[in-house]
C-alpha atoms as a PDB file:
ATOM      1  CA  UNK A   1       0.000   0.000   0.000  1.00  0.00           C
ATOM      2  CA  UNK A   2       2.911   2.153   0.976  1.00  0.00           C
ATOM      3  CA  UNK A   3       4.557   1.570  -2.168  1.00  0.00           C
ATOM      4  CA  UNK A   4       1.963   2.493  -4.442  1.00  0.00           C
ATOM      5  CA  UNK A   5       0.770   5.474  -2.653  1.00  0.00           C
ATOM      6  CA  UNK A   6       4.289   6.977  -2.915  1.00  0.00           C
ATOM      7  CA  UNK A   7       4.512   5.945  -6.400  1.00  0.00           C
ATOM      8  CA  UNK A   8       0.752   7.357  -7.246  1.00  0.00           C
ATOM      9  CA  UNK A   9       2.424  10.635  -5.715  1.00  0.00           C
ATOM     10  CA  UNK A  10       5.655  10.800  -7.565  1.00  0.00           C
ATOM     11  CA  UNK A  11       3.508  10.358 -11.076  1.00  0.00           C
ATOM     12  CA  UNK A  12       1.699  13.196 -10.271  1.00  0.00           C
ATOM     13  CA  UNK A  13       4.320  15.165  -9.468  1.00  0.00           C
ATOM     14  CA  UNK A  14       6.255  14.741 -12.489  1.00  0.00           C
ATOM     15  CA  UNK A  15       3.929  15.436 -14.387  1.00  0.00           C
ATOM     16  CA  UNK A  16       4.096  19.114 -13.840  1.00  0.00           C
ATOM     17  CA  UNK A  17       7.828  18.759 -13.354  1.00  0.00           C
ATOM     18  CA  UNK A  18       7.389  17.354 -17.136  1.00  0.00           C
ATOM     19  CA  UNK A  19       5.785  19.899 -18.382  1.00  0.00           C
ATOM     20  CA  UNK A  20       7.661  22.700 -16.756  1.00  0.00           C
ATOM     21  CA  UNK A  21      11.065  20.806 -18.270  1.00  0.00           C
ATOM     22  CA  UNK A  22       9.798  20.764 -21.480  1.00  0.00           C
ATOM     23  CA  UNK A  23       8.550  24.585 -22.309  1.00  0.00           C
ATOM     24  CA  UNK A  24      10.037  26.386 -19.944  1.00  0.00           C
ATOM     25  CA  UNK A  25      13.876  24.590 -18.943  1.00  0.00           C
ATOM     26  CA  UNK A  26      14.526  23.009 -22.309  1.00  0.00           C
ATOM     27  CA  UNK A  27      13.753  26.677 -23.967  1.00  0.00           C
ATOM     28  CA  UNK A  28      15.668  28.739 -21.571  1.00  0.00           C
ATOM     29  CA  UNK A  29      18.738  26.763 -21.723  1.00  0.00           C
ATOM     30  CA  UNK A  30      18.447  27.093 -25.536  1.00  0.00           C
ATOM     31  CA  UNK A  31      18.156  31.152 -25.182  1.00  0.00           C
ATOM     32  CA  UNK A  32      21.179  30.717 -22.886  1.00  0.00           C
ATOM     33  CA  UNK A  33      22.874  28.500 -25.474  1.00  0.00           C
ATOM     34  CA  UNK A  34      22.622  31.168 -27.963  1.00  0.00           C
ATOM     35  CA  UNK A  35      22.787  34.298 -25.431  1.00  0.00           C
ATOM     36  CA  UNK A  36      27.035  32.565 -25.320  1.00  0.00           C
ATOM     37  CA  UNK A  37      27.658  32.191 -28.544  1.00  0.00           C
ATOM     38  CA  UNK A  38      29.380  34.589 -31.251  1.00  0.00           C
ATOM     39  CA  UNK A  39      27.208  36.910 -33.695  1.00  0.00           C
ATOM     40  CA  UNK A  40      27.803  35.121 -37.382  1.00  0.00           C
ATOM     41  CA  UNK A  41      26.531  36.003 -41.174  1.00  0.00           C
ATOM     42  CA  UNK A  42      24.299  33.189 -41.867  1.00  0.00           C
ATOM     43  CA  UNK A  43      20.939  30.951 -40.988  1.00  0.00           C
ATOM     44  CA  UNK A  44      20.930  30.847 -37.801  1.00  0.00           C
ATOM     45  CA  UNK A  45      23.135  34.369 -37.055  1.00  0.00           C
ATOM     46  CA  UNK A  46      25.155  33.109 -34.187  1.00  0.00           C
ATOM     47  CA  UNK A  47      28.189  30.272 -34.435  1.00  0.00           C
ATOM     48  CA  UNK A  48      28.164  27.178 -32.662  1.00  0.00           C
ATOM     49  CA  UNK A  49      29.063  26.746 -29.090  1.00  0.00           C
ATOM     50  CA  UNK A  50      31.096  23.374 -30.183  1.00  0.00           C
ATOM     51  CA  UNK A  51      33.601  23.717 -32.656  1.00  0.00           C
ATOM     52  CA  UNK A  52      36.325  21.196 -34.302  1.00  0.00           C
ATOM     53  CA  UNK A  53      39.893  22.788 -34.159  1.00  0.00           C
ATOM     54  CA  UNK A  54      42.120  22.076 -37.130  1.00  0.00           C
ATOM     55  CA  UNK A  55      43.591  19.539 -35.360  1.00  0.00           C
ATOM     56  CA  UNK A  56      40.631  17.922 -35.065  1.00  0.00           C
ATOM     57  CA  UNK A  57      39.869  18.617 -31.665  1.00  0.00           C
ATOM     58  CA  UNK A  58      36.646  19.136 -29.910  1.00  0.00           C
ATOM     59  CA  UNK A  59      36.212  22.623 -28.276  1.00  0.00           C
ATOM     60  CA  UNK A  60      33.626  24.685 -26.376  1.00  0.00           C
ATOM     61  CA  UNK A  61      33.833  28.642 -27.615  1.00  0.00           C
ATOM     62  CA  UNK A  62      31.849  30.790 -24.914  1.00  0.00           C
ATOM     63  CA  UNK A  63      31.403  34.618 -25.569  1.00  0.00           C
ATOM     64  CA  UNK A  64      30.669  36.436 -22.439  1.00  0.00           C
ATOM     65  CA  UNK A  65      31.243  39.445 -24.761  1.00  0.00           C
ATOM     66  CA  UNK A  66      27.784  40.005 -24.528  1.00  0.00           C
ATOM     67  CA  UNK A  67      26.673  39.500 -20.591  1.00  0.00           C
ATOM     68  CA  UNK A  68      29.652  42.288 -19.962  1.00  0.00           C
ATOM     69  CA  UNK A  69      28.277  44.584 -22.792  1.00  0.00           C
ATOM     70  CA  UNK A  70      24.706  44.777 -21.009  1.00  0.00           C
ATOM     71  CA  UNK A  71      26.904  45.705 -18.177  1.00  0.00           C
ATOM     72  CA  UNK A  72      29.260  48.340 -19.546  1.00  0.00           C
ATOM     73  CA  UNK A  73      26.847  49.461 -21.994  1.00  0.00           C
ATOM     74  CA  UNK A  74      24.633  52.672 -20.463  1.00  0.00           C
ATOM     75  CA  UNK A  75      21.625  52.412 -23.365  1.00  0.00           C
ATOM     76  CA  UNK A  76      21.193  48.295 -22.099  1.00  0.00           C
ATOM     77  CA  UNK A  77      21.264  49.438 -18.229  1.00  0.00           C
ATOM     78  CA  UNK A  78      18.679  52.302 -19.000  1.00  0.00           C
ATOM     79  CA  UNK A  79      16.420  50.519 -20.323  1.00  0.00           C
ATOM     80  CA  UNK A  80      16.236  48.081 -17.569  1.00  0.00           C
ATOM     81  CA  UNK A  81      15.812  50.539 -14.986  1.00  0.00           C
ATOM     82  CA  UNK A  82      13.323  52.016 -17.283  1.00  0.00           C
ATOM     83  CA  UNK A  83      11.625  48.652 -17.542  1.00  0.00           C
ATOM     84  CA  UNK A  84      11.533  48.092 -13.536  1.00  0.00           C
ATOM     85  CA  UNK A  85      10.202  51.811 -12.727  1.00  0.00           C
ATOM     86  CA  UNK A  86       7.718  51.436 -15.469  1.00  0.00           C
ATOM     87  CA  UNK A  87       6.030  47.624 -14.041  1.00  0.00           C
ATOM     88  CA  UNK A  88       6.824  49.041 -10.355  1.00  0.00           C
ATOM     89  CA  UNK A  89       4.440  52.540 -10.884  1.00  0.00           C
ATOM     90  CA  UNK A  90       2.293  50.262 -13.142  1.00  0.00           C
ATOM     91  CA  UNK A  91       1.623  48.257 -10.575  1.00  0.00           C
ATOM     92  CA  UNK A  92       1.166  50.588  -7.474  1.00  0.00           C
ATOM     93  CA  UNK A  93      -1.654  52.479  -9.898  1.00  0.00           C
ATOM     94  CA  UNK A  94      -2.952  48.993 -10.175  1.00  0.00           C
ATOM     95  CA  UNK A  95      -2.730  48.971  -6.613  1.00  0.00           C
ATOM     96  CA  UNK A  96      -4.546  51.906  -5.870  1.00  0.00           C
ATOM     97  CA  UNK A  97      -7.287  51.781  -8.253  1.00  0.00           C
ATOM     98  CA  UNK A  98      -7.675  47.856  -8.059  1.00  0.00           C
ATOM     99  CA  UNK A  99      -8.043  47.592  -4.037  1.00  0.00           C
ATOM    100  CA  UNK A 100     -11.370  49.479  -4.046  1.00  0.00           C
ATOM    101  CA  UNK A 101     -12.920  47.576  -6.901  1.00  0.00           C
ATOM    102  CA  UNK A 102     -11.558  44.521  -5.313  1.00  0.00           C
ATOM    103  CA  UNK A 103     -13.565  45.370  -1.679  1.00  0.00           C
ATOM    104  CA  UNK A 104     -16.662  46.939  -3.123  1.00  0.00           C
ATOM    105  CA  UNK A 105     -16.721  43.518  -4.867  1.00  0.00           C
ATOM    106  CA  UNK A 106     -16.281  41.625  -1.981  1.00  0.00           C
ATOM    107  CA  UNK A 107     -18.440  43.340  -0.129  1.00  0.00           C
ATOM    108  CA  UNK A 108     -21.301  43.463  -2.771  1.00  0.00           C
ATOM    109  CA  UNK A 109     -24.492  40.900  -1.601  1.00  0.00           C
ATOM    110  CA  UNK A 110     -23.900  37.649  -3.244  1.00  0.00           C
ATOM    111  CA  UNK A 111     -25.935  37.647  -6.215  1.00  0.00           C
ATOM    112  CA  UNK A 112     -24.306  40.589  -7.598  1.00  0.00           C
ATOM    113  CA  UNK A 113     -20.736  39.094  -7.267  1.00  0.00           C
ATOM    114  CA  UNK A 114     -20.845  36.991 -10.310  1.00  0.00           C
ATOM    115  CA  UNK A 115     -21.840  39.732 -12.353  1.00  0.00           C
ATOM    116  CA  UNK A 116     -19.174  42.250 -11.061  1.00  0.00           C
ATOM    117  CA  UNK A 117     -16.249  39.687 -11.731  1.00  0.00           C
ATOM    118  CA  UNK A 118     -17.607  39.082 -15.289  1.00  0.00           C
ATOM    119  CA  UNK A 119     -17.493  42.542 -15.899  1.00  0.00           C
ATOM    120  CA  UNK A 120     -14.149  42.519 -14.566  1.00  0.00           C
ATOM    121  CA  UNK A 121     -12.895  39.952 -16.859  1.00  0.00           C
ATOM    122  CA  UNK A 122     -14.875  41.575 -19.650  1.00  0.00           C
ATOM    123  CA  UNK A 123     -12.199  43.068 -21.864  1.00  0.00           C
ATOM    124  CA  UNK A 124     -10.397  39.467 -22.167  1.00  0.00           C
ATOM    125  CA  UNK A 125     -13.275  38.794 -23.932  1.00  0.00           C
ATOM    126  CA  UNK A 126     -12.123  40.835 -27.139  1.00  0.00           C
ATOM    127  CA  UNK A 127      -7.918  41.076 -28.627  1.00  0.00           C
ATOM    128  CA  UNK A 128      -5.345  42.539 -26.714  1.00  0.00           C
ATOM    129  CA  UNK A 129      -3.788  44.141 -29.728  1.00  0.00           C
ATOM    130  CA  UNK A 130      -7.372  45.708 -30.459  1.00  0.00           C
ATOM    131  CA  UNK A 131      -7.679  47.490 -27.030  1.00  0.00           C
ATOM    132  CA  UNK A 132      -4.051  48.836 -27.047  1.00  0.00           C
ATOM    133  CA  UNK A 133      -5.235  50.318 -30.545  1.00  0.00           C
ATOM    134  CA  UNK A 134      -8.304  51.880 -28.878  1.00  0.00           C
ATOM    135  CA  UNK A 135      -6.501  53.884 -26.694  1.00  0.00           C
ATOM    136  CA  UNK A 136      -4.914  55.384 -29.852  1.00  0.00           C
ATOM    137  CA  UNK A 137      -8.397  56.599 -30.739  1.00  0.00           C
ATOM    138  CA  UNK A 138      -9.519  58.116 -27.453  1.00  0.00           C
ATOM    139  CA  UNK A 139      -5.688  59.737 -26.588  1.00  0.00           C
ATOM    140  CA  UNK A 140      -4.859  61.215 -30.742  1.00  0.00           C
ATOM    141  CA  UNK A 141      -5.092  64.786 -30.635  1.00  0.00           C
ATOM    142  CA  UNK A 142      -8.253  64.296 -33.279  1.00  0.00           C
ATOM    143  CA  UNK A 143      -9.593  61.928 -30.493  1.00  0.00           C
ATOM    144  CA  UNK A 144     -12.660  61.380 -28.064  1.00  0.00           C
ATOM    145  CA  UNK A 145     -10.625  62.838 -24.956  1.00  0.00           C
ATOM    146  CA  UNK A 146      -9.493  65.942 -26.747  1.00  0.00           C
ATOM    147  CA  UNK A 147     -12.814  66.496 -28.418  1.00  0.00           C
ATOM    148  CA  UNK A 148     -14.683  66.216 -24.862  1.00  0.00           C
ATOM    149  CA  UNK A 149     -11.945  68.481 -23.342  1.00  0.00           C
ATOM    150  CA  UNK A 150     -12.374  70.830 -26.329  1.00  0.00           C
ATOM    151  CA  UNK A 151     -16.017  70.441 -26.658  1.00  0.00           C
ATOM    152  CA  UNK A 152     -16.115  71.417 -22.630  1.00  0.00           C
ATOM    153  CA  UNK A 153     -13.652  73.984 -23.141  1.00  0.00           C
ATOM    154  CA  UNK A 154     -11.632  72.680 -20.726  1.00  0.00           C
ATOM    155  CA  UNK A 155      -9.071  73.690 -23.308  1.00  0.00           C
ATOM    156  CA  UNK A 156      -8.355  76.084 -26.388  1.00  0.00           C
ATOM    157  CA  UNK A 157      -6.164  73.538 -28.081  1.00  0.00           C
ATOM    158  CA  UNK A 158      -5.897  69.661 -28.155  1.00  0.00           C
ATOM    159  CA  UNK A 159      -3.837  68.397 -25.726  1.00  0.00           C
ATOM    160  CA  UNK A 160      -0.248  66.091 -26.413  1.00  0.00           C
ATOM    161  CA  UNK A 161      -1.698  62.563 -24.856  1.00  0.00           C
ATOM    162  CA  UNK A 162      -0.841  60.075 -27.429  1.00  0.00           C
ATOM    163  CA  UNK A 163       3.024  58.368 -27.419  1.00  0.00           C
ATOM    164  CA  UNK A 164       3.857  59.961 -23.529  1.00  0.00           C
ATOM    165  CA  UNK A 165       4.168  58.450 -20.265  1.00  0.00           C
ATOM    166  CA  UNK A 166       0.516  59.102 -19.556  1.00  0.00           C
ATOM    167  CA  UNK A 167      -0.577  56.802 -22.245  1.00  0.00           C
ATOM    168  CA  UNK A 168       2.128  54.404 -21.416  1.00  0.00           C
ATOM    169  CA  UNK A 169       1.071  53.897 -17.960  1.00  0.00           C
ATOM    170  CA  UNK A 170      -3.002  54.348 -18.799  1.00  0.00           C
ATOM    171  CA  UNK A 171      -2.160  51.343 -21.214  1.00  0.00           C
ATOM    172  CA  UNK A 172      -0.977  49.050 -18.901  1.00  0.00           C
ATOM    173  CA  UNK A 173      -2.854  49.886 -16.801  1.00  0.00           C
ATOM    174  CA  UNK A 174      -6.175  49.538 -18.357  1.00  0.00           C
ATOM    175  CA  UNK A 175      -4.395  46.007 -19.477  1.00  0.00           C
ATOM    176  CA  UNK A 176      -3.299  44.308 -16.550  1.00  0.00           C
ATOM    177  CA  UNK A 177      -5.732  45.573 -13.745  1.00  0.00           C
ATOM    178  CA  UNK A 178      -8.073  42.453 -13.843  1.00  0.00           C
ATOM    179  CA  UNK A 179      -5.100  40.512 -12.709  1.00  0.00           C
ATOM    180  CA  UNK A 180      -5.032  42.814  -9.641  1.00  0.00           C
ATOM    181  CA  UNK A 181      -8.772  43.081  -8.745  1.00  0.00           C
ATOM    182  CA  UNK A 182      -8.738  39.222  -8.657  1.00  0.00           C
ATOM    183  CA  UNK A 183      -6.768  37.597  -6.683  1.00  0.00           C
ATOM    184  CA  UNK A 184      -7.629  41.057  -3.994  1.00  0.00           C
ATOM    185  CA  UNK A 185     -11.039  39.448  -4.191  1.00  0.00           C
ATOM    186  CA  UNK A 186     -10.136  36.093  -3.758  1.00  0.00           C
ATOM    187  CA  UNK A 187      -7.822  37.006  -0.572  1.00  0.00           C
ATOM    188  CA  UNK A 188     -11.017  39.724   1.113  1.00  0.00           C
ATOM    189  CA  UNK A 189     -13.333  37.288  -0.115  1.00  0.00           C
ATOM    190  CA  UNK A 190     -12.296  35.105   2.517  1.00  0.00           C
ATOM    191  CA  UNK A 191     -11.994  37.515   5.503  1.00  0.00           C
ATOM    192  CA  UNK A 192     -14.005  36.771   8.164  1.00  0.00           C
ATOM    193  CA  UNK A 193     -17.084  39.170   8.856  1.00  0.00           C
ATOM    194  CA  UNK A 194     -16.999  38.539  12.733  1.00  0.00           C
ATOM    195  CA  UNK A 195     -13.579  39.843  13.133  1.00  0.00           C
ATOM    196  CA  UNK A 196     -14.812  43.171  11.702  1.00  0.00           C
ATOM    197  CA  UNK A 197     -18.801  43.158  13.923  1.00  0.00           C
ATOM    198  CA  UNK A 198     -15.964  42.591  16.661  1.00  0.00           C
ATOM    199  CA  UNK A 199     -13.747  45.797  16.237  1.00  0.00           C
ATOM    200  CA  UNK A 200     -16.941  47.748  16.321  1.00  0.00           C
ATOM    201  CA  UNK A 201     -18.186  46.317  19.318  1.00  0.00           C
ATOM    202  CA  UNK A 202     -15.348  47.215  21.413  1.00  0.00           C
ATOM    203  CA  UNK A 203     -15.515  51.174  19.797  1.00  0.00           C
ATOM    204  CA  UNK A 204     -13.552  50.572  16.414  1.00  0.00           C
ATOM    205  CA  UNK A 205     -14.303  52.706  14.184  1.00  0.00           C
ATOM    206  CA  UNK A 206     -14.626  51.580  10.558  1.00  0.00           C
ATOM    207  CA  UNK A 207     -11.595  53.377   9.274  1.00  0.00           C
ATOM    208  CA  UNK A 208      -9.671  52.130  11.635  1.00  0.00           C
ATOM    209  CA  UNK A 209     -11.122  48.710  11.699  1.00  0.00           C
ATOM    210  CA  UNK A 210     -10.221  48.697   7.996  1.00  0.00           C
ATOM    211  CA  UNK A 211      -6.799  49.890   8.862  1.00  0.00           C
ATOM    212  CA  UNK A 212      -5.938  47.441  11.422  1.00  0.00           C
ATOM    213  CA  UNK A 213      -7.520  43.944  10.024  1.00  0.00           C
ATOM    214  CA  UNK A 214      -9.144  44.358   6.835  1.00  0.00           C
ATOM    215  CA  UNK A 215      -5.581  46.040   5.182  1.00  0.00           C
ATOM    216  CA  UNK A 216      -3.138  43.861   6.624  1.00  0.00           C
ATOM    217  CA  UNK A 217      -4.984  40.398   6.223  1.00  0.00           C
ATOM    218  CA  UNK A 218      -5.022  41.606   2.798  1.00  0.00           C
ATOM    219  CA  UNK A 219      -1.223  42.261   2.521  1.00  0.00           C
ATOM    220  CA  UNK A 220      -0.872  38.609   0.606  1.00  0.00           C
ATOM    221  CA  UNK A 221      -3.277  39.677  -1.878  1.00  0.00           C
ATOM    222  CA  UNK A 222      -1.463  42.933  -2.766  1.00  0.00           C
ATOM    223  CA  UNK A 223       1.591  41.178  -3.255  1.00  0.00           C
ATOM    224  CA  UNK A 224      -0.151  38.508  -5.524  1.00  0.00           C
ATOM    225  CA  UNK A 225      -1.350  40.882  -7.568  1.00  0.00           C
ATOM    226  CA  UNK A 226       1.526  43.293  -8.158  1.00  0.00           C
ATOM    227  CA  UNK A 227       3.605  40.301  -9.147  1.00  0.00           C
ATOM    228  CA  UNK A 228       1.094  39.257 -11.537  1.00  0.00           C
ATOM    229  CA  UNK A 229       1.244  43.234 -12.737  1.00  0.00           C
ATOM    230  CA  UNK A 230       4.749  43.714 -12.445  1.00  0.00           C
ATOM    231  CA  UNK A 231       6.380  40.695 -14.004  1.00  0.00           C
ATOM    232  CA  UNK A 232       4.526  40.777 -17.430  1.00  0.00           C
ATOM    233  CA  UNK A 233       4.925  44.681 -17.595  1.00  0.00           C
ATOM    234  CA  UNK A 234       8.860  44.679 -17.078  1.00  0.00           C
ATOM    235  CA  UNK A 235       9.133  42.598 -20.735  1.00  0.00           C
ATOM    236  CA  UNK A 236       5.569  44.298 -22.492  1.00  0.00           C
ATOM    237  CA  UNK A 237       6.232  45.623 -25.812  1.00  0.00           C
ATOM    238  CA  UNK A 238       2.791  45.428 -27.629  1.00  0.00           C
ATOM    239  CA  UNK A 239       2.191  49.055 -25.195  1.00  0.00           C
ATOM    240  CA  UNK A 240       5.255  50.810 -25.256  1.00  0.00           C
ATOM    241  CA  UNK A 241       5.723  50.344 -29.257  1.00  0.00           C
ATOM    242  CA  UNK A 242       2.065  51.513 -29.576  1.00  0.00           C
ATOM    243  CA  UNK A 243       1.559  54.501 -27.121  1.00  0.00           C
ATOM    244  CA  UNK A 244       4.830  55.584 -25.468  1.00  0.00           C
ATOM    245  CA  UNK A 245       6.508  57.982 -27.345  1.00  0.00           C
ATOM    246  CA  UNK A 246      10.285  57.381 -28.080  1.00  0.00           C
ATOM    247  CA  UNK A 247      11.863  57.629 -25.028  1.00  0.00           C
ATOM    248  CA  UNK A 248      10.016  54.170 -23.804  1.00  0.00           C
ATOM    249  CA  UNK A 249      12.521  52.651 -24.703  1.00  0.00           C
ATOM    250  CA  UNK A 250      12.041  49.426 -22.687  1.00  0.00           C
ATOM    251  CA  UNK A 251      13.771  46.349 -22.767  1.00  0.00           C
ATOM    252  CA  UNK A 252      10.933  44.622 -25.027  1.00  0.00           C
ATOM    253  CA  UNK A 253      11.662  47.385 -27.704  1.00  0.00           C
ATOM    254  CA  UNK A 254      15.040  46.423 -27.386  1.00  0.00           C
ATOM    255  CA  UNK A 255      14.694  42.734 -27.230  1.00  0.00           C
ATOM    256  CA  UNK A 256      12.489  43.282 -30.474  1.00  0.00           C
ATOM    257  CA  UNK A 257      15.522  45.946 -32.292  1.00  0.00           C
ATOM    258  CA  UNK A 258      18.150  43.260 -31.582  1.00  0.00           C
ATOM    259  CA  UNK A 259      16.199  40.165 -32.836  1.00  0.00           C
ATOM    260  CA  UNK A 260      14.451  41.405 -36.032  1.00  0.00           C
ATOM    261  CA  UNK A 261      16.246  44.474 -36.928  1.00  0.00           C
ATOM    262  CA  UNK A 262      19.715  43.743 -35.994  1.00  0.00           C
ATOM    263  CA  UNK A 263      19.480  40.598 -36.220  1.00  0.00           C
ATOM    264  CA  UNK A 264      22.085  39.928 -32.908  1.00  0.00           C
ATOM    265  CA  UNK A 265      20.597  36.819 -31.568  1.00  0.00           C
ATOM    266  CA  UNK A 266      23.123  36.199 -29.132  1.00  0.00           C
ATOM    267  CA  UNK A 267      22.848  40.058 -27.924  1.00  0.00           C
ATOM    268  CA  UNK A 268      19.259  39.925 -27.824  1.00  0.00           C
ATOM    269  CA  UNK A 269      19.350  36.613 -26.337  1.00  0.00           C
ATOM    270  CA  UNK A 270      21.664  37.947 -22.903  1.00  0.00           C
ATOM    271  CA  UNK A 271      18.774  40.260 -22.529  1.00  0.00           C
ATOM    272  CA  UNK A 272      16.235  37.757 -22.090  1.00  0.00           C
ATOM    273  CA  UNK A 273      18.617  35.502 -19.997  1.00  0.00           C
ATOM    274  CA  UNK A 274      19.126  38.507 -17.563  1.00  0.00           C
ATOM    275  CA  UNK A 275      15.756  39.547 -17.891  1.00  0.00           C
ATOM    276  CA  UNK A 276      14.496  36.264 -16.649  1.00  0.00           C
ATOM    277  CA  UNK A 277      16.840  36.533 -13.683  1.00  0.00           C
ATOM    278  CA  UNK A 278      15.444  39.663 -12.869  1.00  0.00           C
ATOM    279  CA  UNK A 279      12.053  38.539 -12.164  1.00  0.00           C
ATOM    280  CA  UNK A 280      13.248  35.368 -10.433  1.00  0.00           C
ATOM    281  CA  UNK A 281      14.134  37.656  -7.572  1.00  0.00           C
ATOM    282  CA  UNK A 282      10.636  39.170  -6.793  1.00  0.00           C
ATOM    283  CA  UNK A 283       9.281  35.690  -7.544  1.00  0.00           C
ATOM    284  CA  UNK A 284      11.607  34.423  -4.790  1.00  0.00           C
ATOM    285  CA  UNK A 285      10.854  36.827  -2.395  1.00  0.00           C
ATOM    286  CA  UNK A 286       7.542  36.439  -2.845  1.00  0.00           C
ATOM    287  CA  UNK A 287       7.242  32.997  -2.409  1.00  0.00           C
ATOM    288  CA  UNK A 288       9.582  33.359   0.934  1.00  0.00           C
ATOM    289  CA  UNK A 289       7.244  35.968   2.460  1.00  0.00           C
ATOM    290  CA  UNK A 290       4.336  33.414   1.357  1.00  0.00           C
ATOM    291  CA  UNK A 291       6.081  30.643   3.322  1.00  0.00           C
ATOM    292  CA  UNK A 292       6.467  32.935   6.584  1.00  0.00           C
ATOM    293  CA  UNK A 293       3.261  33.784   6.233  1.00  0.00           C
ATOM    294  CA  UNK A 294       1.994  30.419   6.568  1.00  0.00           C
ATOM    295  CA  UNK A 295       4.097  29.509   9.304  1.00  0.00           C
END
C-alpha cells in the first residue's frame, strides 16, 4: 500500500515537473545557449558553441562578450531601470485603483458578485492588440478625450496625450488591472465578517477597523497581484511600441531591435537571460514571504 501510494504521488508530481522541463527549462537553456555564442553572417546568425579545431579537436567557444556589454553598456542598463520603474508605478496604480474595486466587490451581496467579476474579466473577452489600438483613438489629438476636453472647453487647443508616459502607464494599466482586482477578491473574499462586527463592538471605528484587520490580512493579496502586474509589464512591448513615445525605450523594444532588426541573436538573447533573472528575484521573495506567512 505504501509503495503504491508513494509511487501514485511521484507520477503526479512529475507530471508538472514534465511539463515545466519541457517549455520552460529546455527553452531557456536554448536562449542561454545562444545568449554565449558569437554573432555570425548566416541561418541561424550566431556560431556554434562546439567547434572542431584544425587539429581535429573538440572545443567549447563561450562569448561572455555580450553579458559584460549589457553591463558596460549605459543604453542596455537604462532601459532596464526604465523597464523596472515602469512595471513598479504600473503596478502601485494597479494597486490603488484595483483595491477598491476589489472590496466593493467583496463586499457586494452575493448575487451581484458573479456579475461584477464578469465585468471585470470583460475586456479578455475581445484582442489585446485591439484594445491597445483603442486607446490610440480616445488619446490622438483628433480623439474622443481631446474632443470632450475641447467640446467642454476645458481647453483652447488639443492636448499632447498620445506616445507619452501618460498613455504608457493608462495602457498598462487599463491592461493588466483584472489581474489585480482578482486575486484582492479572492484574498477579502475570505476575511471573516466577525472579526470586523468585533472591532466595532469594542468602539472601532470603521476606518480604523479597515486599517488594522481588513488592510493587513489583505497584505498577501497585494503582493499577488503586483507580481502578476509587475512581471509581465517589465518585458511588455505590444504598449510601449504603440503609445509611449520614443523615449520608452524598454527592454521589449530592445529585445524586439536586436532580434528582427539587428538581427544579434546572441545580444538579444543575454537580454532575455538577464531579464528572466530579474524577475526570479521578486518571484523568490515572494514565495519566501508566502512561506512565513503560513508559518
Amino acid at each position: 500500500m505504501t509503495v503504491r501510494l508513494l509511487s501514485g504521488r511521484a507520477l503526479i508530481l512529475a507530471l508538472p515537473f514534465a511539463w515545466l522541463g519541457l517549455f520552460f527549462l529546455a527553452p531557456f537553456l536554448i536562449v542561454a545557449k545562444i545568449a554565449l555564442s558569437e554573432s555570425a553572417l548566416g541561418v541561424p546568425p550566431y556560431a556554434p558553441l562546439l567547434r572542431w579545431t584544425d587539429e581535429g579537436v573538440l572545443t567549447i567557444v563561450l562569448n561572455l562578450g555580450n553579458l559584460a556589454t549589457l553591463v558596460s553598456d549605459s543604453f542596455y542598463l537604462q532601459a532596464y531601470l526604465r523597464s523596472l520603474q515602469v512595471a513598479a508605478i504600473s503596478g502601485l496604480l494597479c494597486v490603488l485603483l484595483g483595491y477598491p474595486m476589489a472590496y466593493a466587490i467583496a463586499r457586494a451581496p452575493a448575487n451581484r458578485r458573479t456579475l461584477l467579476l464578469i465585468l471585470v474579466v470583460l475586456p479578455f473577452w475581445t484582442s489585446f492588440l485591439l484594445r491597445v489600438m483603442a486607446w490610440i483613438g480616445l488619446l490622438a489629438d483628433t480623439g474622443v478625450v481631446n474632443a470632450l476636453l475641447l467640446g467642454l472647453g476645458v481647453v483652447s487647443q488639443p492636448i499632447a496625450l498620445l506616445y507619452t508616459d501618460f498613455a504608457l502607464y493608462a495602457g498598462i494599466v487599463y491592461c493588466y488591472l483584472p489581474f489585480m482586482v482578482l486575486p484582492l477578491y479572492a484574498n477579502l473574499a475570505k476575511l471573516d465578517p466577525v472579526l470586523l462586527e468585533a472591532a466595532a463592538d469594542l468602539g472601532a471605528r470603521p476606518w480604523r477597523a479597515f486599517l488594522t484587520i481588513t488592510l493587513p490580512l489583505s497584505v498577501p493579496g497585494i503582493i499577488a497581484g503586483f507580481m502578476l502586474v509587475f512581471i509581465p509589464a517589465v518585458g511588455e512591448f505590444v504598449i510601449p511600441e504603440l503609445l509611449g513615445g520614443p523615449e520608452a525605450q524598454l527592454i521589449g523594444r530592445v529585445l524586439w531591435t536586436e532580434f528582427f532588426q539587428n538581427r544579434d541573436w546572441p545580444m538579444a538573447s543575454a537580454l532575455a537571460v538577464v531579464l528572466l533573472l530579474l524577475l526570479v528575484l521578486p518571484i523568490a521573495w515572494f514565495q519566501h514571504v508566502q512561506g512565513r506567512a503560513s508559518r
